[in-house]
Protein backbone atom coordinates (compact mmCIF):
# COMPACT_ATOMS: atom_id res chain seq x y z
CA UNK A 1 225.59 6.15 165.40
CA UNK A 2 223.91 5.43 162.39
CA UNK A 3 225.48 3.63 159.28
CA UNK A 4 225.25 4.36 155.98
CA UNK A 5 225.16 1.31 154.48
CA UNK A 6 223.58 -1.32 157.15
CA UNK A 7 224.50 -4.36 154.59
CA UNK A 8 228.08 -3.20 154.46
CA UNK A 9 227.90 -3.73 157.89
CA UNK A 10 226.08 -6.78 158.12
CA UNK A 11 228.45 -8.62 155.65
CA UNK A 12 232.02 -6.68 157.45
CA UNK A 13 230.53 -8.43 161.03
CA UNK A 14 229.75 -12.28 159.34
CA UNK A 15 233.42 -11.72 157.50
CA UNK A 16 235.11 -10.41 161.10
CA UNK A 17 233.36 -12.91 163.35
CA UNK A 18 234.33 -15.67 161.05
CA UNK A 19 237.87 -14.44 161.26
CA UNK A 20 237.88 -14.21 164.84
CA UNK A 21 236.28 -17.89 165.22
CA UNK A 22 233.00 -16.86 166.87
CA UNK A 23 230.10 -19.19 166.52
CA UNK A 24 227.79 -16.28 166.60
CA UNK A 25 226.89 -13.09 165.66
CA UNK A 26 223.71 -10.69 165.90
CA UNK A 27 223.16 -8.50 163.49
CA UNK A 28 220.09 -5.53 163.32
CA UNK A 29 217.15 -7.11 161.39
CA UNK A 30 215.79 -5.22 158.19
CA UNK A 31 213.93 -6.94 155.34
CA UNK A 32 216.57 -7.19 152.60
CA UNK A 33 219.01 -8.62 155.41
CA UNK A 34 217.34 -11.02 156.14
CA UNK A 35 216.85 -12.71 152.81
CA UNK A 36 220.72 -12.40 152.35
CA UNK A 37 220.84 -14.08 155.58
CA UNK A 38 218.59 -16.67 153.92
CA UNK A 39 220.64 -16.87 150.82
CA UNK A 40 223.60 -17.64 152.64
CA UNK A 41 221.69 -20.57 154.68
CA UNK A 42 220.31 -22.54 151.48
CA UNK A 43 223.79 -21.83 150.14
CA UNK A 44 225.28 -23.30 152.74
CA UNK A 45 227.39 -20.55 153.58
CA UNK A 46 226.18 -20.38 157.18
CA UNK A 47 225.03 -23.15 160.04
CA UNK A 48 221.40 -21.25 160.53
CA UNK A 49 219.77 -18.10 161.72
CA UNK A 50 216.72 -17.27 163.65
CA UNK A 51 214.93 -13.89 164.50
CA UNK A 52 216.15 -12.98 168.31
CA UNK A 53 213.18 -10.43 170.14
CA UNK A 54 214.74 -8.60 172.44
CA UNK A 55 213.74 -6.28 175.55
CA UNK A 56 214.11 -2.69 174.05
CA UNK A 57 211.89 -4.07 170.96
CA UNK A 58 214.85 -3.97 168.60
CA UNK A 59 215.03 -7.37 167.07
CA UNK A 60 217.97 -8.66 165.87
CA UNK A 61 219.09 -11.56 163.56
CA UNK A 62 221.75 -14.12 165.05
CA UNK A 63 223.71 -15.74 162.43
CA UNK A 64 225.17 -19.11 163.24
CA UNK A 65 228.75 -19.54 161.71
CA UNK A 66 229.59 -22.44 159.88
CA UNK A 67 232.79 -24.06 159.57
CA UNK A 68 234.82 -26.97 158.20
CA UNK A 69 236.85 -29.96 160.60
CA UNK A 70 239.87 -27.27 160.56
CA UNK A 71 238.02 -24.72 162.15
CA UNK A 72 238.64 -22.67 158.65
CA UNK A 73 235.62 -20.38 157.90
CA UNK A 74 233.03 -21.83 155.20
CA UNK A 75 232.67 -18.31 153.94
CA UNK A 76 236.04 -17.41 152.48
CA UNK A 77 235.22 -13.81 151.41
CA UNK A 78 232.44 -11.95 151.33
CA UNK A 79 232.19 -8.44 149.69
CA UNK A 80 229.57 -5.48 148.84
CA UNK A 81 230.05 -4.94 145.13
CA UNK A 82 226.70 -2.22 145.06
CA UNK A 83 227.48 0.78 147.27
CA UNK A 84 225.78 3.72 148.15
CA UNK A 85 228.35 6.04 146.00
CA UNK A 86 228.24 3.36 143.04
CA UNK A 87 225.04 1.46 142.58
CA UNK A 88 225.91 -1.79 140.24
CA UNK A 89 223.32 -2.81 137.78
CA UNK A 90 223.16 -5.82 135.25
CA UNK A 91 220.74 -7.25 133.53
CA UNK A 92 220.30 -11.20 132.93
CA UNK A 93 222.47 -11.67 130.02
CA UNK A 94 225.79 -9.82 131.82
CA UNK A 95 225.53 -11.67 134.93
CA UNK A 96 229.49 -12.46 136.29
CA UNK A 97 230.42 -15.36 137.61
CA UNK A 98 232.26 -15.34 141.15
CA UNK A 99 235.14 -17.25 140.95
CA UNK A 100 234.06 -19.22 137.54
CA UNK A 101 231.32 -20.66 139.34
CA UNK A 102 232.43 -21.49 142.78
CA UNK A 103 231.37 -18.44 144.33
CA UNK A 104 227.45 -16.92 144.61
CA UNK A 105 226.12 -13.51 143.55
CA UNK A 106 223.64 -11.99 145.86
CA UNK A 107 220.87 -9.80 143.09
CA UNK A 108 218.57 -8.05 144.10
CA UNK A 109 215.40 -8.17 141.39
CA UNK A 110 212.09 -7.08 140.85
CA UNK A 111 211.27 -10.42 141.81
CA UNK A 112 212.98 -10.21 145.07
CA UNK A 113 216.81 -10.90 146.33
CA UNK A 114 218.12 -13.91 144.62
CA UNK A 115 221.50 -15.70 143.79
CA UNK A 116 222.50 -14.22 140.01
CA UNK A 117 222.32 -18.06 138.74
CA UNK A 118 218.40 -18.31 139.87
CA UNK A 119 217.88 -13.98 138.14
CA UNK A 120 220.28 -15.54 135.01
CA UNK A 121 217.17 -18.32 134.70
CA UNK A 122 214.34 -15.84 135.04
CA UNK A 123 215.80 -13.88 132.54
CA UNK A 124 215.61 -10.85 135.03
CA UNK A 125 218.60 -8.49 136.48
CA UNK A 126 219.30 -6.02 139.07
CA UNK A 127 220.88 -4.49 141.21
CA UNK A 128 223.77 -6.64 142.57
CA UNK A 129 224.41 -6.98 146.18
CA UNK A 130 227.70 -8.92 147.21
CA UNK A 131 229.36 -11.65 146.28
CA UNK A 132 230.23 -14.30 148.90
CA UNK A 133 232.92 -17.75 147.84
């Protein structure tokens, strides 16, 4: 089964296995995942992540949940705002805020996938990702 959009899917498993309490979860490794993945880490969104090699070849990335002494997800919501039937562009100066500040906008640049505060300081937009609070 292939999916149509793979970080869709990426972002519906992290949202599901935090909801379900896992401390895991593996999802298939591409190149823009993986700096969301990263994104999420120095945001501290997530515990950590490493690259996982496995027998077949496919490799996968294993995110490790993180959450607070209530066992209450650190990543509240997480949603694809850019989707395959409605790209979502925006350049520097039109940058939203998620959740007047509180939240973190995943961009994705010409000089690479960054939070929208970091694109907002480069002066540079994009093509917005997700948004994750």
């Amino acid at each position: 089964m292939s999916v149509s959009d793979p970080v869709a899917d990426m972002l519906t498993k992290i949202r599901n296995a935090g909801m379900a309490k896992h401390e895991k979860v593996d999802i298939p490794t591409s190149k823009l995942k993986l700096e969301i993945v990263k994104i999420l880490k120095t945001e501290g969104y997530i515990k950590n992540f490493k690259k996982v090699n496995q027998e077949g070849g496919s490799n996968t990335i294993r995110v490790f949940l993180k959450y607070d002494d209530l066992t209450v997800p650190v990543i509240h919501g997480i949603e694809k705002v850019s989707k395959p039937g409605r790209r979502v562009y925006t350049g520097y100066k039109g940058m939203p805020r998620v959740y007047n500040g509180y939240g973190t906008l995943i961009v994705s640049t010409s000089i690479g996938v960054t939070t929208g505060k970091k694109a907002a300081e480069k002066q540079v937009g994009g093509e917005i990702i997700c948004t994750v609070w």
